[in-house]
PDB file of N, CA and C in Angstrom:
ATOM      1  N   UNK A   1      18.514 -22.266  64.477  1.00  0.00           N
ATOM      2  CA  UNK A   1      19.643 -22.303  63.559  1.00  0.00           C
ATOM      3  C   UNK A   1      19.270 -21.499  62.312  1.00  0.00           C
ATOM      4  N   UNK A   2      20.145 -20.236  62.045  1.00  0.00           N
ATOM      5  CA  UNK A   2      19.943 -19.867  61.137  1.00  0.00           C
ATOM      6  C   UNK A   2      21.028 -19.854  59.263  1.00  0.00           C
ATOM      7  N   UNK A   3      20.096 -19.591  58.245  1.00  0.00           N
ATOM      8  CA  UNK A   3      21.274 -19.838  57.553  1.00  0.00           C
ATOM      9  C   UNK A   3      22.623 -20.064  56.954  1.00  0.00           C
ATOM     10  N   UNK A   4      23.027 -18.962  58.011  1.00  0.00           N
ATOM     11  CA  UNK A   4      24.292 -18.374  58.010  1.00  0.00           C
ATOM     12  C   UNK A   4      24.918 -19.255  58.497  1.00  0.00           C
ATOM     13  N   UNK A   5      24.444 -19.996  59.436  1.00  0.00           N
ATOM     14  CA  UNK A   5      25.156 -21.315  60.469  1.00  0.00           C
ATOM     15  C   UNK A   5      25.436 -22.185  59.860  1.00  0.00           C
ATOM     16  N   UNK A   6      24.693 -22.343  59.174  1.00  0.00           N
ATOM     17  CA  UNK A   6      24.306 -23.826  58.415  1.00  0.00           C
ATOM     18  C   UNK A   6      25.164 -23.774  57.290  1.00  0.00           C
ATOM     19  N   UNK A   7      25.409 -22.718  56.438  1.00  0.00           N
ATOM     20  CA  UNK A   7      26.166 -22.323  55.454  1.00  0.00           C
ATOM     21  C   UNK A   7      27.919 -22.495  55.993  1.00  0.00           C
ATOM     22  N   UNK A   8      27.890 -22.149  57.297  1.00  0.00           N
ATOM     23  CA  UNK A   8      29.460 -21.999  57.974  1.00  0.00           C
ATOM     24  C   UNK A   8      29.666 -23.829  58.448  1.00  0.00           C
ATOM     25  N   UNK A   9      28.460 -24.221  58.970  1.00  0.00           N
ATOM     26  CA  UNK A   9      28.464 -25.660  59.067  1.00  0.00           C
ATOM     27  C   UNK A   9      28.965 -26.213  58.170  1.00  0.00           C
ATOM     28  N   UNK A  10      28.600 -26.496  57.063  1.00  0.00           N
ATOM     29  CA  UNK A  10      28.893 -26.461  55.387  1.00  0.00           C
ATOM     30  C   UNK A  10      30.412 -26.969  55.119  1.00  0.00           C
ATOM     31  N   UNK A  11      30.607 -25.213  55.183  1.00  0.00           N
ATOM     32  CA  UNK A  11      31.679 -25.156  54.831  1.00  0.00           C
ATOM     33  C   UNK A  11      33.469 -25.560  56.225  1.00  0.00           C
ATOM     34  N   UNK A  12      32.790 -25.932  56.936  1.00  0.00           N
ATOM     35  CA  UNK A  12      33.903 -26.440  58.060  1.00  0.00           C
ATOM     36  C   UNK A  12      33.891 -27.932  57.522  1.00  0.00           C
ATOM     37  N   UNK A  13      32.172 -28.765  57.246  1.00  0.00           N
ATOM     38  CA  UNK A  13      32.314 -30.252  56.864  1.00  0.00           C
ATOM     39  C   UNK A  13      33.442 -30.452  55.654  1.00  0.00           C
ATOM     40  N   UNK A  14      33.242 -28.977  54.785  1.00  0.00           N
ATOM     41  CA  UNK A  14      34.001 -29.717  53.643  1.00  0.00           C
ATOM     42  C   UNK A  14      35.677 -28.955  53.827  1.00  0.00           C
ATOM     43  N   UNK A  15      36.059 -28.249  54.373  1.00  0.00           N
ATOM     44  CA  UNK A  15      37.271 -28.294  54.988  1.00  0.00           C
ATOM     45  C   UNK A  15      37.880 -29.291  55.725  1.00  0.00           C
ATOM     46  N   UNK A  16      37.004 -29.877  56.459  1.00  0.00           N
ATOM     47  CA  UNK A  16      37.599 -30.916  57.125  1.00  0.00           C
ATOM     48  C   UNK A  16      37.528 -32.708  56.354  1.00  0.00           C
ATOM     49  N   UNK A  17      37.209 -32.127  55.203  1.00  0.00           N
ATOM     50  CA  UNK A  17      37.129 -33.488  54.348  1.00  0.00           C
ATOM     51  C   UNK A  17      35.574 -34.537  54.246  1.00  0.00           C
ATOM     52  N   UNK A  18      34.733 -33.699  55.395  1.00  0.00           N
ATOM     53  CA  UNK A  18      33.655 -34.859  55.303  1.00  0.00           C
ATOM     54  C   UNK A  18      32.546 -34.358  54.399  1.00  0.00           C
ATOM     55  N   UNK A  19      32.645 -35.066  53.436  1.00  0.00           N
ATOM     56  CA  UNK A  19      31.908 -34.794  52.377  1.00  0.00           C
ATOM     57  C   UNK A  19      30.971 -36.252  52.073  1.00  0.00           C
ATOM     58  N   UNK A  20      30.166 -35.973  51.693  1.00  0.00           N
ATOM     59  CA  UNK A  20      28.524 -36.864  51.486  1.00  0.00           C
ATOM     60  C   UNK A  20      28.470 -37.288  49.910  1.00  0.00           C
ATOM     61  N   UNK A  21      29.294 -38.638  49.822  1.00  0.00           N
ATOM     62  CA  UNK A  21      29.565 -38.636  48.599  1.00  0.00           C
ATOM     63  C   UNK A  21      28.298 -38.560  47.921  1.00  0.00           C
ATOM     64  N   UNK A  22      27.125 -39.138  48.138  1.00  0.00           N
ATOM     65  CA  UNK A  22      25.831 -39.117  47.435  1.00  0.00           C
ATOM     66  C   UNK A  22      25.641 -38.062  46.839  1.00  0.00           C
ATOM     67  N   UNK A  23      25.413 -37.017  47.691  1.00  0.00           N
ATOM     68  CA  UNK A  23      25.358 -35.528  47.600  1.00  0.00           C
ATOM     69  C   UNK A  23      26.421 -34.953  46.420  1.00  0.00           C
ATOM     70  N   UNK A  24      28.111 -35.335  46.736  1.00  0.00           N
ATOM     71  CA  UNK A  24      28.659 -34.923  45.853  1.00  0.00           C
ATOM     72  C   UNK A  24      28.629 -35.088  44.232  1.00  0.00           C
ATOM     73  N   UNK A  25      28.332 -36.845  44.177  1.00  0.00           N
ATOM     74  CA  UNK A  25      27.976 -37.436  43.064  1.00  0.00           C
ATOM     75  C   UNK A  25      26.378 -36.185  42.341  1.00  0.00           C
ATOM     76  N   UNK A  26      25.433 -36.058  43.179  1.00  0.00           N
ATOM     77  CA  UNK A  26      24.498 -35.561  42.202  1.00  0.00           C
ATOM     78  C   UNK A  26      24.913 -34.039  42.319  1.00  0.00           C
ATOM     79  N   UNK A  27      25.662 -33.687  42.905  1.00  0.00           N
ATOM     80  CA  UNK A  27      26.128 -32.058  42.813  1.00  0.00           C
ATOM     81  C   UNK A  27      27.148 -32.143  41.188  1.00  0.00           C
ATOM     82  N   UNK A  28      27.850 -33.370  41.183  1.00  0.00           N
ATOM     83  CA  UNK A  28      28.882 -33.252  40.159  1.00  0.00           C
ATOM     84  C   UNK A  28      27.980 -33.407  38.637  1.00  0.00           C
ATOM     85  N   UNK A  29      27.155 -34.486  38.687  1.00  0.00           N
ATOM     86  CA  UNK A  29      26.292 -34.771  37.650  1.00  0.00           C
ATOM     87  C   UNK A  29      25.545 -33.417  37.237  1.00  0.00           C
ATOM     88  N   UNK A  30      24.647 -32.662  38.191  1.00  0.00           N
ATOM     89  CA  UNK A  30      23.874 -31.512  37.491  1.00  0.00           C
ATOM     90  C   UNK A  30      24.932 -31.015  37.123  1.00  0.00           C
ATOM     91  N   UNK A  31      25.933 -30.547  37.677  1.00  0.00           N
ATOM     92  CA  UNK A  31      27.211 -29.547  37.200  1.00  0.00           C
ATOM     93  C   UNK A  31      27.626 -29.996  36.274  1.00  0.00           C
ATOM     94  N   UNK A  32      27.433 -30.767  35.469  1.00  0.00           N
ATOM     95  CA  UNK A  32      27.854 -31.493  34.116  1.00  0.00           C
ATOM     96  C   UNK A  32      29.435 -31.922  34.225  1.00  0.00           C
ATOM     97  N   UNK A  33      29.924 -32.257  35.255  1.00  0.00           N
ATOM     98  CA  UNK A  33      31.124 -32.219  35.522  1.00  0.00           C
ATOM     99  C   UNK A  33      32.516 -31.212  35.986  1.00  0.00           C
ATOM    100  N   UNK A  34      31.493 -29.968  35.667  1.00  0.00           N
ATOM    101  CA  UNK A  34      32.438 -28.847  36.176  1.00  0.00           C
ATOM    102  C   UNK A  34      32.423 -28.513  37.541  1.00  0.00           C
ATOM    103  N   UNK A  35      34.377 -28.458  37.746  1.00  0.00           N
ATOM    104  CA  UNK A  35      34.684 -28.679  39.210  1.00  0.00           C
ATOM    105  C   UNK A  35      34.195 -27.988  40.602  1.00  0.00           C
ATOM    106  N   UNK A  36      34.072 -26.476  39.788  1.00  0.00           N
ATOM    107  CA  UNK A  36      33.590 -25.297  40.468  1.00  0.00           C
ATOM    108  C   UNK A  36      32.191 -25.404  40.907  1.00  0.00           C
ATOM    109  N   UNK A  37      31.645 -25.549  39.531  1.00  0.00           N
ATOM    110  CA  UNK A  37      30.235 -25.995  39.405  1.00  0.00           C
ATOM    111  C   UNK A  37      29.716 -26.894  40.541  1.00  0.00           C
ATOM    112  N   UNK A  38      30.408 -27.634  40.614  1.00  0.00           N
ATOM    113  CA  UNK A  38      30.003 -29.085  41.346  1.00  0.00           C
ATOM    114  C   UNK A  38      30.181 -28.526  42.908  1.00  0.00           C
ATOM    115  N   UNK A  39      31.274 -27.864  43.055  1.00  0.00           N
ATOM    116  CA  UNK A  39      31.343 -27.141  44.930  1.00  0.00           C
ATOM    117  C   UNK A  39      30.228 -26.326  45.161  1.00  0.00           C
ATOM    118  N   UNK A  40      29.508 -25.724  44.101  1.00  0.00           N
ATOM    119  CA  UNK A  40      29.172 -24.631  44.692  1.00  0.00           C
ATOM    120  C   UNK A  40      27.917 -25.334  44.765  1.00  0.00           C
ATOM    121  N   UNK A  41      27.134 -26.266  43.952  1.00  0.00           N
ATOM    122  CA  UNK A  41      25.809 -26.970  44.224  1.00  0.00           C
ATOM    123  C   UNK A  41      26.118 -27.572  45.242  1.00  0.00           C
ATOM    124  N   UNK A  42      27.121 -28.939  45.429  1.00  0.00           N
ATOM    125  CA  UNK A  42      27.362 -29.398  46.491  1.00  0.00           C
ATOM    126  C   UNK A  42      26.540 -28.284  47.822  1.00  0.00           C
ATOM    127  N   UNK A  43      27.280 -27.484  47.961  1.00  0.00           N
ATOM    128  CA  UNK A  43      26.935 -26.658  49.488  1.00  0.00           C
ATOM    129  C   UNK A  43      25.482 -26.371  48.822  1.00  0.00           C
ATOM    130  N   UNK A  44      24.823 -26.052  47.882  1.00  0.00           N
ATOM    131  CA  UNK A  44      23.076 -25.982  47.916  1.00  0.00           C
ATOM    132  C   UNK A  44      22.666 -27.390  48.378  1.00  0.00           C
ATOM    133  N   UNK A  45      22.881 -28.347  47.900  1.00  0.00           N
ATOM    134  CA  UNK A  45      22.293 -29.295  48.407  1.00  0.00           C
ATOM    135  C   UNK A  45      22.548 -29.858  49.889  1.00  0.00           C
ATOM    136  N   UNK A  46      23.673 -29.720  50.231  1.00  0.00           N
ATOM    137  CA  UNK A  46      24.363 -30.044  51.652  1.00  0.00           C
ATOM    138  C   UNK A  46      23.571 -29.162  52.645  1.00  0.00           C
ATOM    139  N   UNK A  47      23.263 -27.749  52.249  1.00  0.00           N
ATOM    140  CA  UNK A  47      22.523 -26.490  52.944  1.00  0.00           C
ATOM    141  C   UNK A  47      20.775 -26.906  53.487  1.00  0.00           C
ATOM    142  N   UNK A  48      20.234 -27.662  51.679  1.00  0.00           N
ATOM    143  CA  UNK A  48      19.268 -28.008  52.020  1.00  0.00           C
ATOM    144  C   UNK A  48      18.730 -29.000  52.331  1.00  0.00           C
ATOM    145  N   UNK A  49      19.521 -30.103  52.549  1.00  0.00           N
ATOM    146  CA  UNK A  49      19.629 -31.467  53.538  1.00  0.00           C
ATOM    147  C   UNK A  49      19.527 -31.170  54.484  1.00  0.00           C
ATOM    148  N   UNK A  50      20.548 -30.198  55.199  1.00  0.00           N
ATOM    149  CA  UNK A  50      20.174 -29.585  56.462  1.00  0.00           C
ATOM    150  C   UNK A  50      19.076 -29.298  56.954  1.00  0.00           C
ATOM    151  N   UNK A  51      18.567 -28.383  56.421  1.00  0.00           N
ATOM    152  CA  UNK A  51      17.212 -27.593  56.580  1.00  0.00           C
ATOM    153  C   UNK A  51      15.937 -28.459  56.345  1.00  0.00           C
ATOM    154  N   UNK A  52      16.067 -29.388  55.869  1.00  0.00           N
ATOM    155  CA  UNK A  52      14.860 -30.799  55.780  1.00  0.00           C
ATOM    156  C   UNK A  52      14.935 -31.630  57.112  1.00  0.00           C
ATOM    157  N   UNK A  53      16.427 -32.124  57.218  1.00  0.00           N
ATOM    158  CA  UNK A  53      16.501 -32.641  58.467  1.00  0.00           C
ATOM    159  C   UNK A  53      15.817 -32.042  59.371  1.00  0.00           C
ATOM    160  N   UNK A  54      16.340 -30.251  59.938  1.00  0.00           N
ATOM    161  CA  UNK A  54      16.024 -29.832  61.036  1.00  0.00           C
ATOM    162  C   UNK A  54      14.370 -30.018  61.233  1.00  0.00           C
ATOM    163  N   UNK A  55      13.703 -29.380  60.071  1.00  0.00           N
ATOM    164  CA  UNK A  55      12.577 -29.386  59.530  1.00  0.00           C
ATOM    165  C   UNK A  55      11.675 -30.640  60.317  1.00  0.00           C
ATOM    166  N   UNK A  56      12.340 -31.856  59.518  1.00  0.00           N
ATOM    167  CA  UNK A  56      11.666 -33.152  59.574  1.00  0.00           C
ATOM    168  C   UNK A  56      12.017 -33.192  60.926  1.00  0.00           C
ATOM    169  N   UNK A  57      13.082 -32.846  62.054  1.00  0.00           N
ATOM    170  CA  UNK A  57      12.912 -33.421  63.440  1.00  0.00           C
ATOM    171  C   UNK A  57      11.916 -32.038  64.243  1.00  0.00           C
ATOM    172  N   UNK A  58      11.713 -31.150  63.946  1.00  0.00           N
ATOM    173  CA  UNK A  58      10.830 -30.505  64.565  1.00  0.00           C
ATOM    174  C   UNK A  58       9.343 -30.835  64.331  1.00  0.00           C
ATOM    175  N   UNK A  59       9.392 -31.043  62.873  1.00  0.00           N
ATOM    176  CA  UNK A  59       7.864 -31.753  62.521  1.00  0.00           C
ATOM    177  C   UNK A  59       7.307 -33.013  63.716  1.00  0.00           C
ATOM    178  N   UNK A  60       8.579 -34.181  63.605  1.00  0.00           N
ATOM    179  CA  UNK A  60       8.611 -35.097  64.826  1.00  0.00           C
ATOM    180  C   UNK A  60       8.296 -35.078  66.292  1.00  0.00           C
ATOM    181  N   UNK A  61       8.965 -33.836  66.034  1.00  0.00           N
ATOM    182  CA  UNK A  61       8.479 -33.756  68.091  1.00  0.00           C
ATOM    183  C   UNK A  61       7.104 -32.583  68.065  1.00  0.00           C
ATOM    184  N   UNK A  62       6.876 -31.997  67.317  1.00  0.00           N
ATOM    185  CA  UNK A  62       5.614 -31.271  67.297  1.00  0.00           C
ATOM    186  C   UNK A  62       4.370 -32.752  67.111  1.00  0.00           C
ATOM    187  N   UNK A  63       4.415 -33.275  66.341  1.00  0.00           N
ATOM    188  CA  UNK A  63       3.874 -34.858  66.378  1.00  0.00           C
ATOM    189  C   UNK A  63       3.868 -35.653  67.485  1.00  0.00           C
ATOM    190  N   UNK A  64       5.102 -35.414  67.806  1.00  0.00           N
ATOM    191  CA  UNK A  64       5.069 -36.550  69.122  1.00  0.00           C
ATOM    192  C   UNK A  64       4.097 -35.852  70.505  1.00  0.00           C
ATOM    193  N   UNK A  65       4.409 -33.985  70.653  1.00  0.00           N
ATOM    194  CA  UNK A  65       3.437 -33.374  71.498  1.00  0.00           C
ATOM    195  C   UNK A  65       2.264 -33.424  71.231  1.00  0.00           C
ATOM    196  N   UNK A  66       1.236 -33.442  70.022  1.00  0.00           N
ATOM    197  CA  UNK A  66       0.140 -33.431  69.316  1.00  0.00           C
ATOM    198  C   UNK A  66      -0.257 -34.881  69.833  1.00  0.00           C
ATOM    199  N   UNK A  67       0.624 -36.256  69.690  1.00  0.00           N
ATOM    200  CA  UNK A  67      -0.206 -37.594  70.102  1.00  0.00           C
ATOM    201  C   UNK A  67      -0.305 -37.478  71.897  1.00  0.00           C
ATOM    202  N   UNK A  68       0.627 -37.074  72.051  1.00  0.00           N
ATOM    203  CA  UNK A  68       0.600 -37.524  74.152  1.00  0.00           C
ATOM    204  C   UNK A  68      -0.731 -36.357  74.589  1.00  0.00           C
ATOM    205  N   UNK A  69      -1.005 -35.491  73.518  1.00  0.00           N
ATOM    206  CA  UNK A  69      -1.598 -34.528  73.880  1.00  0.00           C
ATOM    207  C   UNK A  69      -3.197 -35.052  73.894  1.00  0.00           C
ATOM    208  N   UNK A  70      -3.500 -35.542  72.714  1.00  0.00           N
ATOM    209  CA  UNK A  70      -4.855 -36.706  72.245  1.00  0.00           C
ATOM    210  C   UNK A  70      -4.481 -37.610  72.527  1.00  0.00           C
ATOM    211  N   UNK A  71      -3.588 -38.738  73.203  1.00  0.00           N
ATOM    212  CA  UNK A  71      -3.886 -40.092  73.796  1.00  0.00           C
ATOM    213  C   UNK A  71      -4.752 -40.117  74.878  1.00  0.00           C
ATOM    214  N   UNK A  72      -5.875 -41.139  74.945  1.00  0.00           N
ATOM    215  CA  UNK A  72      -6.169 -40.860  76.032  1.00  0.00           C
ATOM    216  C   UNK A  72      -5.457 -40.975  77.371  1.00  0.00           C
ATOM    217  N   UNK A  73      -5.750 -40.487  78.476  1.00  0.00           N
ATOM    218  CA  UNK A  73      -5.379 -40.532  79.910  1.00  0.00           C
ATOM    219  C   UNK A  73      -6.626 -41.272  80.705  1.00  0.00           C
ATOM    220  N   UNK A  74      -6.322 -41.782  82.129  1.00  0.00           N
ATOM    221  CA  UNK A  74      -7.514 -42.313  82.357  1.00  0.00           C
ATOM    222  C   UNK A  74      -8.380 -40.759  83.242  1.00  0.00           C
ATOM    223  N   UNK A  75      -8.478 -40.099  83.061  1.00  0.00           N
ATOM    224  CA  UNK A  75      -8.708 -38.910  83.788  1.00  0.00           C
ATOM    225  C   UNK A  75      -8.391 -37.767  82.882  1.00  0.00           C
ATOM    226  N   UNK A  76      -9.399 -36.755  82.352  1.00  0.00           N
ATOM    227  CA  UNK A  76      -8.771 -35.435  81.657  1.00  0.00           C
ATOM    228  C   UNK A  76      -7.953 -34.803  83.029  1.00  0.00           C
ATOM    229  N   UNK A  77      -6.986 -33.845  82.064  1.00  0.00           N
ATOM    230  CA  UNK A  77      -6.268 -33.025  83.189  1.00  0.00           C
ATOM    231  C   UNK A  77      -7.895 -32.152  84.355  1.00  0.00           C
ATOM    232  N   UNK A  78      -7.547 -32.025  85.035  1.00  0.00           N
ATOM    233  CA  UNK A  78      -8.131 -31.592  86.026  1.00  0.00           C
ATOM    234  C   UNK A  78      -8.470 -29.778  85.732  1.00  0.00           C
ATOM    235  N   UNK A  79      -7.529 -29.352  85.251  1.00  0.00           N
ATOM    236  CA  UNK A  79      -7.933 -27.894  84.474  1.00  0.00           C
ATOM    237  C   UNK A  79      -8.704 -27.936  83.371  1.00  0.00           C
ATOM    238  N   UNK A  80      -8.798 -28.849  82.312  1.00  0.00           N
ATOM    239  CA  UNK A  80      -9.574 -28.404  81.872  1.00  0.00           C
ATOM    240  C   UNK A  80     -11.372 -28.879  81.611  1.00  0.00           C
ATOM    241  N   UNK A  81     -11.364 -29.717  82.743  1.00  0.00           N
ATOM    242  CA  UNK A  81     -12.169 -30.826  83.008  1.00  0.00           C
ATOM    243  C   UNK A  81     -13.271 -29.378  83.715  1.00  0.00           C
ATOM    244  N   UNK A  82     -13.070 -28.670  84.547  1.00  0.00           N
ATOM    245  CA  UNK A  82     -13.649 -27.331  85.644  1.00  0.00           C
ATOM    246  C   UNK A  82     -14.157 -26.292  84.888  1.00  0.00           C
ATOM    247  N   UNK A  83     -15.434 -26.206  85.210  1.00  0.00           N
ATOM    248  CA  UNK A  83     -16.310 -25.931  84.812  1.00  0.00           C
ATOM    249  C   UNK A  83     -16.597 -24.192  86.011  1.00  0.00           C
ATOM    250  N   UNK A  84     -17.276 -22.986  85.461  1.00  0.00           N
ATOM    251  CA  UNK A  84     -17.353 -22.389  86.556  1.00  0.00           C
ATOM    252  C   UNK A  84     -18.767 -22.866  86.828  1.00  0.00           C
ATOM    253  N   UNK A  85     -19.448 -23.250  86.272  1.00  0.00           N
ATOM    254  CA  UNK A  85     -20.982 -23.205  86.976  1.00  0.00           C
ATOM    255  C   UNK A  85     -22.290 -22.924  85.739  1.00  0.00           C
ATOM    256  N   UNK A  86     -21.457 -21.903  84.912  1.00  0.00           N
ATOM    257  CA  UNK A  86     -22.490 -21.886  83.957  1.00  0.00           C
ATOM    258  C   UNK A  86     -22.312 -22.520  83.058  1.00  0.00           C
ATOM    259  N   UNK A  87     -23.367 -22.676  82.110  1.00  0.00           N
ATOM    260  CA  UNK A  87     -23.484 -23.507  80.950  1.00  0.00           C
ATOM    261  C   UNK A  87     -22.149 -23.646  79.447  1.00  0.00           C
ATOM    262  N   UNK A  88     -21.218 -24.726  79.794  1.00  0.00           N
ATOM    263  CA  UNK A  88     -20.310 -25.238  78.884  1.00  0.00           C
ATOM    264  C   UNK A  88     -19.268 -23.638  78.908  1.00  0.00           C
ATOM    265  N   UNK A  89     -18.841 -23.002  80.079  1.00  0.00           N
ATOM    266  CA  UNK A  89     -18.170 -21.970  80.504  1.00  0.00           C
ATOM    267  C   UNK A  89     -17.066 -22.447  81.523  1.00  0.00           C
ATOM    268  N   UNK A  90     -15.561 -22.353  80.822  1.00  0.00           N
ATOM    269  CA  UNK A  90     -14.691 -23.007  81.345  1.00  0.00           C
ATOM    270  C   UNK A  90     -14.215 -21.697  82.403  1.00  0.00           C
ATOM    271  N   UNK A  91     -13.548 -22.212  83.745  1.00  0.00           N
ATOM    272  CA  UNK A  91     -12.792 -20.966  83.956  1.00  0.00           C
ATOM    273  C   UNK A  91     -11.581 -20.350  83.772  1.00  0.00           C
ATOM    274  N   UNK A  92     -10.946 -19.413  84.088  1.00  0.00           N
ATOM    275  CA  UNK A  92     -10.019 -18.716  83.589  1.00  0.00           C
ATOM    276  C   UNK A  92      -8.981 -19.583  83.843  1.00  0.00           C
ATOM    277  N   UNK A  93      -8.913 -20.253  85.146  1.00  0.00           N
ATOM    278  CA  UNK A  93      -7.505 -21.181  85.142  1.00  0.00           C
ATOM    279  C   UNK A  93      -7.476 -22.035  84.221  1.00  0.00           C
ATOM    280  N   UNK A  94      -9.072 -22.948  83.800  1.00  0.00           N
ATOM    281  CA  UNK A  94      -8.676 -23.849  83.215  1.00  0.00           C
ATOM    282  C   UNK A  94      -8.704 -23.269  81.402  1.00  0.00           C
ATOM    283  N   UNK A  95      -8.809 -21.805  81.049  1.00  0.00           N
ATOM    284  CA  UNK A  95      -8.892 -21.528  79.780  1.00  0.00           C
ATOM    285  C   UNK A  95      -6.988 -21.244  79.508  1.00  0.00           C
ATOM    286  N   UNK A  96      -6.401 -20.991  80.694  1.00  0.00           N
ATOM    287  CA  UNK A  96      -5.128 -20.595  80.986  1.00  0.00           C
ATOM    288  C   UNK A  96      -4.407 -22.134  80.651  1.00  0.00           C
ATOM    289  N   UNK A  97      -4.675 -22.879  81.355  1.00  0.00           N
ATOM    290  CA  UNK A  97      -4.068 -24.079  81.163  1.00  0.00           C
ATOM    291  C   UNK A  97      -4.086 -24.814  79.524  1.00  0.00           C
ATOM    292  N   UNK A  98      -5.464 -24.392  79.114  1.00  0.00           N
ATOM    293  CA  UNK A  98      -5.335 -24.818  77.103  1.00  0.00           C
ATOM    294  C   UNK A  98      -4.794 -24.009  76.325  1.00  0.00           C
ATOM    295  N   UNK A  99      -4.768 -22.698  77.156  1.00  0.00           N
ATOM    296  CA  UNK A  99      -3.821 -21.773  75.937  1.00  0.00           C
ATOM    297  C   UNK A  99      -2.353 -22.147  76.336  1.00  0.00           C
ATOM    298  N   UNK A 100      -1.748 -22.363  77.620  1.00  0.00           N
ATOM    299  CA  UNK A 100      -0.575 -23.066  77.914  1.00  0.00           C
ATOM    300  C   UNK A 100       0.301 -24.251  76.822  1.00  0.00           C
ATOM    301  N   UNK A 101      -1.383 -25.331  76.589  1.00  0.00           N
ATOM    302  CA  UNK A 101      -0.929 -26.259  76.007  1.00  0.00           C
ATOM    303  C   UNK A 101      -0.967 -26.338  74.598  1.00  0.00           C
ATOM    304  N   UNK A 102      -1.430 -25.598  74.006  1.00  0.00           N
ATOM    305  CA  UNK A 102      -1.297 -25.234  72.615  1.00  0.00           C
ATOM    306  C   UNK A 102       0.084 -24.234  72.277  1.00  0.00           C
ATOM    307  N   UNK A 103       0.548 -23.401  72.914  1.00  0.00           N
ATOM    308  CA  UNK A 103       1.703 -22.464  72.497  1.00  0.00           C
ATOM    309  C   UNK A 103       2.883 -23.274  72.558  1.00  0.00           C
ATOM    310  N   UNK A 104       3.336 -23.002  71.247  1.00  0.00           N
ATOM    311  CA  UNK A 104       4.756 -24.012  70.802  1.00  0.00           C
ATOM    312  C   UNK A 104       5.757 -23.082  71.217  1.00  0.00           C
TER     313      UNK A 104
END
């Protein structure tokens, strides 16, 4: 999702009336009461609510992959457990399989 979306998001919520009174209340207050004033922060803050949310749920599931990733299992995966033979030298499948599991 890029800005532009989020900005058009925005502005459809407050066409269609759904407005975040919280949001509006401290959009109206910095704006010292001016009406204009107050729309046009409104959508900064509405913009960057957005962008925290998205933020905070990607943070979440990058978290949630990071714990299942370090919980233990009763068994490491089997790739990266394989060894070729020489000393603490993983092989290519199983170096394939950790670069797999690290790329977001």
């Amino acid at each position: 999702m890029n800005k532009e979306d989020i900005y058009a998001q925005v502005s459809v919520e407050i066409e269609e009336g759904n407005i975040y009174q919280g949001l509006w209340a401290e959009a109206f207050s910095k704006a010292e009461g001016d009406l204009q004033r107050t729309k046009a922060k409104y959508i900064e803050l509405r913009v960057n609510a957005i962008i925290r949310q998205f933020n905070d749920q990607k943070n979440h599931e990058r978290a949630k992959k990071l714990k299942n990733l370090f919980t233990p299992k009763s068994e490491p995966p089997p790739a990266v457990s394989k060894f070729d033979g020489k000393e603490g030298l993983m092989t290519e499948k199983a170096k394939e399989s950790v670069r797999r599991l690290f790329r977001w």
